[in-house]
C-alpha atoms as a PDB file:
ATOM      1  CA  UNK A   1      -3.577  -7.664  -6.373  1.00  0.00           C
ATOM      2  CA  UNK A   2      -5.816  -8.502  -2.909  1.00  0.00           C
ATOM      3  CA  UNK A   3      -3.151  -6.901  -1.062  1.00  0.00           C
ATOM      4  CA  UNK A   4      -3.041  -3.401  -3.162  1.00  0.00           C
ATOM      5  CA  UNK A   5      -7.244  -3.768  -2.601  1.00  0.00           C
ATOM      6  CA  UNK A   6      -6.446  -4.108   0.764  1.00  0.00           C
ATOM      7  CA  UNK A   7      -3.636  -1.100   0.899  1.00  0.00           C
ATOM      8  CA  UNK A   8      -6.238   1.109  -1.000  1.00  0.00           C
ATOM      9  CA  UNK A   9      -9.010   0.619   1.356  1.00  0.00           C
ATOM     10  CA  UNK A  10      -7.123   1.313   4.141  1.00  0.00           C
ATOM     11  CA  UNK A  11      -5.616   4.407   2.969  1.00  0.00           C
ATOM     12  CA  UNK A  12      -9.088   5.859   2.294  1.00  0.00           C
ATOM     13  CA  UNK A  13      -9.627   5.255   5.777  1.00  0.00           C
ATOM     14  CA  UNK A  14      -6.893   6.592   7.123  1.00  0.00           C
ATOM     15  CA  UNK A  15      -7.131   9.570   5.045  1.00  0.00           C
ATOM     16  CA  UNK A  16     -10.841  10.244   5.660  1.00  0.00           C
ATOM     17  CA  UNK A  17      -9.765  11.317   9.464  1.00  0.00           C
ATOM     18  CA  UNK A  18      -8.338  13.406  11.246  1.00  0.00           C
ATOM     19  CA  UNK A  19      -5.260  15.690   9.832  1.00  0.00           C
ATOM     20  CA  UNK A  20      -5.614  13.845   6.508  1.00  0.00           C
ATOM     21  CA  UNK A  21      -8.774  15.828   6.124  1.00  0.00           C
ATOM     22  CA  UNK A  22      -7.836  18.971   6.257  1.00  0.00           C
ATOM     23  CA  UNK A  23      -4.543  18.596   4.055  1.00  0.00           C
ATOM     24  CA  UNK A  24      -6.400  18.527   0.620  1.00  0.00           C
ATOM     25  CA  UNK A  25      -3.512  17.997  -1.244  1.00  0.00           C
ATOM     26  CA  UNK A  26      -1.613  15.563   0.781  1.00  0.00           C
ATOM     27  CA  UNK A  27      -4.817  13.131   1.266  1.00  0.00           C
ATOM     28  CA  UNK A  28      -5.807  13.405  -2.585  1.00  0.00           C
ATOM     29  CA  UNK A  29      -1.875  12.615  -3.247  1.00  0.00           C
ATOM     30  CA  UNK A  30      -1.342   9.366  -1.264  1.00  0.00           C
ATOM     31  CA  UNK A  31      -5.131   8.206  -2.493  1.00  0.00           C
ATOM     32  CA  UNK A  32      -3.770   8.872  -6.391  1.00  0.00           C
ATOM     33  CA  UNK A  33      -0.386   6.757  -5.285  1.00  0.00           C
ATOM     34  CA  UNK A  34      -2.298   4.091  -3.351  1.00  0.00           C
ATOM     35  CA  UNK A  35      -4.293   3.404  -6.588  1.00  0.00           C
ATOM     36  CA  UNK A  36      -2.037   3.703  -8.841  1.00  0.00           C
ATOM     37  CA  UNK A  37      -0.647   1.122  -7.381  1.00  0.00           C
ATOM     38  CA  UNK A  38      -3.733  -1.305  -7.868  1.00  0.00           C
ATOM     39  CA  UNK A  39      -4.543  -0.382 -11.360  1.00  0.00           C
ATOM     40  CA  UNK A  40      -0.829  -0.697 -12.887  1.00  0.00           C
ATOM     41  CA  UNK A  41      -0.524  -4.476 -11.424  1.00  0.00           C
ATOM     42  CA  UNK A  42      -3.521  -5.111 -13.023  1.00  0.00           C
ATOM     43  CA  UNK A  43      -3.140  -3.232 -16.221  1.00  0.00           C
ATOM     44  CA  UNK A  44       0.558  -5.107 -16.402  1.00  0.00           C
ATOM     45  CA  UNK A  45      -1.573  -8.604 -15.906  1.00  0.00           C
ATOM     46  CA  UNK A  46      -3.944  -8.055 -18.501  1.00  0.00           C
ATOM     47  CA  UNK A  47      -1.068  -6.931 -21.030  1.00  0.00           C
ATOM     48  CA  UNK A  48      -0.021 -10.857 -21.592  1.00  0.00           C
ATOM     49  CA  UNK A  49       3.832 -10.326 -21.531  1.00  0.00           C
ATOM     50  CA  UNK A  50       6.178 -10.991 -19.138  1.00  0.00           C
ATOM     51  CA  UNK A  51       8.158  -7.741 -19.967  1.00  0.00           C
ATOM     52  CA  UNK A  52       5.301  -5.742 -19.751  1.00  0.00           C
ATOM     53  CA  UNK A  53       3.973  -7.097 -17.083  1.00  0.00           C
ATOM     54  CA  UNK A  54       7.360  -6.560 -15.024  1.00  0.00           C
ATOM     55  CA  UNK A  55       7.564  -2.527 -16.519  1.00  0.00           C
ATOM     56  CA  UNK A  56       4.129  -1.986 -14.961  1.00  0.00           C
ATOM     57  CA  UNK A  57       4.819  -3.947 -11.421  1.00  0.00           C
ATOM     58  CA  UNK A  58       8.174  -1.013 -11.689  1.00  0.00           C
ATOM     59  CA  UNK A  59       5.914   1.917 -11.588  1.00  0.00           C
ATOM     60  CA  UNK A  60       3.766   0.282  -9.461  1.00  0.00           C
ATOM     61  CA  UNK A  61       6.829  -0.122  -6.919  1.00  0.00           C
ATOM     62  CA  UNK A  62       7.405   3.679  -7.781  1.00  0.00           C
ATOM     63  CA  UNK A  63       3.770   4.703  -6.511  1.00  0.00           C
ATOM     64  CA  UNK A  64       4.416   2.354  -2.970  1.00  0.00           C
ATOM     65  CA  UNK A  65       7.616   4.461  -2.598  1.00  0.00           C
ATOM     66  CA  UNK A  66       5.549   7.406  -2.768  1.00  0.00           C
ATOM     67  CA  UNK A  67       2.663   6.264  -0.532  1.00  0.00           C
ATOM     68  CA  UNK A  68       5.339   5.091   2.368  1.00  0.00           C
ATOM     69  CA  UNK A  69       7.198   8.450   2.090  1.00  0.00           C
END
């Protein structure tokens, strides 16, 4: 989960600059992915089961997919 923090952080930086700041939809789009990404590992931890817990690291792996693309 410190390293989806991490990711977050840095994509708010990265998207508070230069192109990124003019492309309104792109920027908000990769912020929504990048935490999305945070809040479905943890949501998955604090559901207790292993299946559950793997279903929400899968959408989670979705949302990186979209964030790298």
């Amino acid at each position: 989960m410190k390293s989806a923090r991490k990711l977050t952080k840095q994509i708010y930086q990265i998207t508070s600059a230069g192109m990124f700041m003019r492309d309104f939809g792109l920027r908000d789009q990769i912020r929504r992915a990048s935490v999305s990404i945070l809040s479905n590992i943890a949501e998955g931890f604090e559901r207790g089961g292993d299946q559950e817990f793997l279903q929400f690291l899968s959408i989670a792996k979705g949302s990186c997919g979209e964030v790298r693309a």
